[in-house]
Protein backbone atom coordinates (compact mmCIF):
# COMPACT_ATOMS: atom_id res chain seq x y z
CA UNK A 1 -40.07 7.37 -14.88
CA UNK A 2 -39.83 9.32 -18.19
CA UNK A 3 -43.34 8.52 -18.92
CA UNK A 4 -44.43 10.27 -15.55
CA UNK A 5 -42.51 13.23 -16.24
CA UNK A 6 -43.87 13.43 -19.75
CA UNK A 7 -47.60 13.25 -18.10
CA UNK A 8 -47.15 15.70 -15.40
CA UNK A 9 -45.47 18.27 -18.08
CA UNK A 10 -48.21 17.47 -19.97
CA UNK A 11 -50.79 18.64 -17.54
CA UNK A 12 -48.95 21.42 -16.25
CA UNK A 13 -48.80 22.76 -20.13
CA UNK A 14 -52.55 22.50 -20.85
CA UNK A 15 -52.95 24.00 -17.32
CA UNK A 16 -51.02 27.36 -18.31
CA UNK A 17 -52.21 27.57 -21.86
CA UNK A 18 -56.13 27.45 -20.86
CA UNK A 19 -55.97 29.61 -17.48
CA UNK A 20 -52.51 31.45 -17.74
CA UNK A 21 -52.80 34.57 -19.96
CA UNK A 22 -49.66 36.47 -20.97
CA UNK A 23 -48.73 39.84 -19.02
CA UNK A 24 -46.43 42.71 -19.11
CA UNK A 25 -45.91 44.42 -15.80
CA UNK A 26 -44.03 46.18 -13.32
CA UNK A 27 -40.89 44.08 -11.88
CA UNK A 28 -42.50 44.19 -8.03
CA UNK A 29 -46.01 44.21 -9.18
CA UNK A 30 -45.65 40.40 -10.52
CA UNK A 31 -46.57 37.49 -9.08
CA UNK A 32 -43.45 35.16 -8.96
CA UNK A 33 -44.88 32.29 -7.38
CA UNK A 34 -45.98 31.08 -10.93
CA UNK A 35 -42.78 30.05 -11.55
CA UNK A 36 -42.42 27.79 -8.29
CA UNK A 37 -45.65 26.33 -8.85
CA UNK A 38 -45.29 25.41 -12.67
CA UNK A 39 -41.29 24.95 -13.25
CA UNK A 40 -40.74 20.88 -12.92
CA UNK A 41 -37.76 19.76 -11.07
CA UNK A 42 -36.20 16.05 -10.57
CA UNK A 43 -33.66 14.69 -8.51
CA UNK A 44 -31.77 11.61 -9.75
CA UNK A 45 -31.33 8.90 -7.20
CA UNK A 46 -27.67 9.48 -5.54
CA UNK A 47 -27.54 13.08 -6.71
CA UNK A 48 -28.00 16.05 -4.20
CA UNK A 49 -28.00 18.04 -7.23
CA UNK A 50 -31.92 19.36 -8.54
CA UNK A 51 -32.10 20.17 -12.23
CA UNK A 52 -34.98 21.37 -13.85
CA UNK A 53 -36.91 18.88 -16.19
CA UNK A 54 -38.55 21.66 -18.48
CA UNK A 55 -36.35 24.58 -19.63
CA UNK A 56 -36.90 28.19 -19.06
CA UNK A 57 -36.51 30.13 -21.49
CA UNK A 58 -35.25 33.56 -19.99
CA UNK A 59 -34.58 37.14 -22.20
CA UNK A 60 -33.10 39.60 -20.97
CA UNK A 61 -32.61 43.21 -22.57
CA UNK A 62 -31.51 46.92 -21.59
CA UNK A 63 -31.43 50.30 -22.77
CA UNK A 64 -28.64 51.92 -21.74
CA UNK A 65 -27.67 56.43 -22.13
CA UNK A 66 -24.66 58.33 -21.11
CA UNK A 67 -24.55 61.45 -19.08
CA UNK A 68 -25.90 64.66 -19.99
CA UNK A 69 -22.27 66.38 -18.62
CA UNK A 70 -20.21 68.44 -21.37
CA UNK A 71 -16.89 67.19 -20.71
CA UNK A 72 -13.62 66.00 -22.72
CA UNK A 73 -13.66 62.67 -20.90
CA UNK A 74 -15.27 59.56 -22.32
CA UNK A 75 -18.70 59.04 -20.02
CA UNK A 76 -20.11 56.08 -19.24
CA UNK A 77 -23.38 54.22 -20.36
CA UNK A 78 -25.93 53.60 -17.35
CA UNK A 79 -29.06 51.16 -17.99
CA UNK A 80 -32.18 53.51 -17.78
CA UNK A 81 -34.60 50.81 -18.62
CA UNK A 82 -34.68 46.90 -18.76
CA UNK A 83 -36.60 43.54 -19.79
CA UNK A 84 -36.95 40.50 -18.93
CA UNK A 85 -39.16 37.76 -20.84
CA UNK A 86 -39.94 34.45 -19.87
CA UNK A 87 -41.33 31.35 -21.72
CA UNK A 88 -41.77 27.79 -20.69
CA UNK A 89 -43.76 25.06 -21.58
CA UNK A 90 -43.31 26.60 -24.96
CA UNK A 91 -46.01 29.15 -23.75
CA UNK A 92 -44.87 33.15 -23.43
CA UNK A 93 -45.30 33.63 -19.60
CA UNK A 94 -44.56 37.36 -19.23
CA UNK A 95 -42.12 40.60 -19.88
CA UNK A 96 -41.28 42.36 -16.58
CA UNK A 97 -39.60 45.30 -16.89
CA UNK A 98 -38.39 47.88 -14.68
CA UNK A 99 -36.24 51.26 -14.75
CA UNK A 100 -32.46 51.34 -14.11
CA UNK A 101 -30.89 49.03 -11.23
CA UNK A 102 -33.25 48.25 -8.75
C-alpha cells in the first residue's frame, strides 16, 4: 500500500514542478481547486476519519496598525494587510494575500 502512495506522490510532484509555476495573487482571484486536485488523502480500513498523506505546509502572516484617534485610552491593533503561503510536495505553491478581514 505504501509503495502506491509513494508512486502516486511521486507523480503528482513531478506533475506540479514541470507545469505548476509559483504565483502571488489576490485572495479571490486564485484558483483553489489546485489544492483539491493535488493534496493526497487516505482512509485507513475501519476509520471514518481522512488524513492527508502529504503535508501542507501553510504560513500565515499579518500586519497589523492602531487608530489614527488622539485619545488617553490604549487603542487597539487592527490587521490592515495579510499572507498566506503554501508549499507541498516540497514545491512553493503560492502567497495569497489580501487587505484586512475579508
Amino acid at each position: 500500500m505504501n509503495e502506491k502512495l509513494y508512486k502516486a506522490a511521486a507523480v503528482r510532484s513531478g506533475y506540479l514542478s514541470k507545469y505548476h509555476r509559483y504565483k502571488m495573487q489576490y485572495w479571490d482571484k486564485f484558483d483553489y481547486t489546485i489544492l483539491s486536485r493535488n493534496c493526497m488523502y487516505y482512509k485507513k480500513k475501519g476509520k471514518f476519519q481522512k488524513g492527508s498523506w502529504n503535508d501542507i505546509i501553510i504560513s500565515a502572516d499579518t500586519e497589523t496598525s492602531k487608530g489614527h484617534e488622539i485619545s488617553d485610552d490604549p487603542q487597539v491593533n487592527h490587521v490592515v494587510a495579510w499572507t498566506i503561503s503554501i508549499r507541498m510536495f516540497h514545491i512553493n505553491i503560492c502567497t495569497i494575500y489580501g487587505t484586512k478581514p475579508s
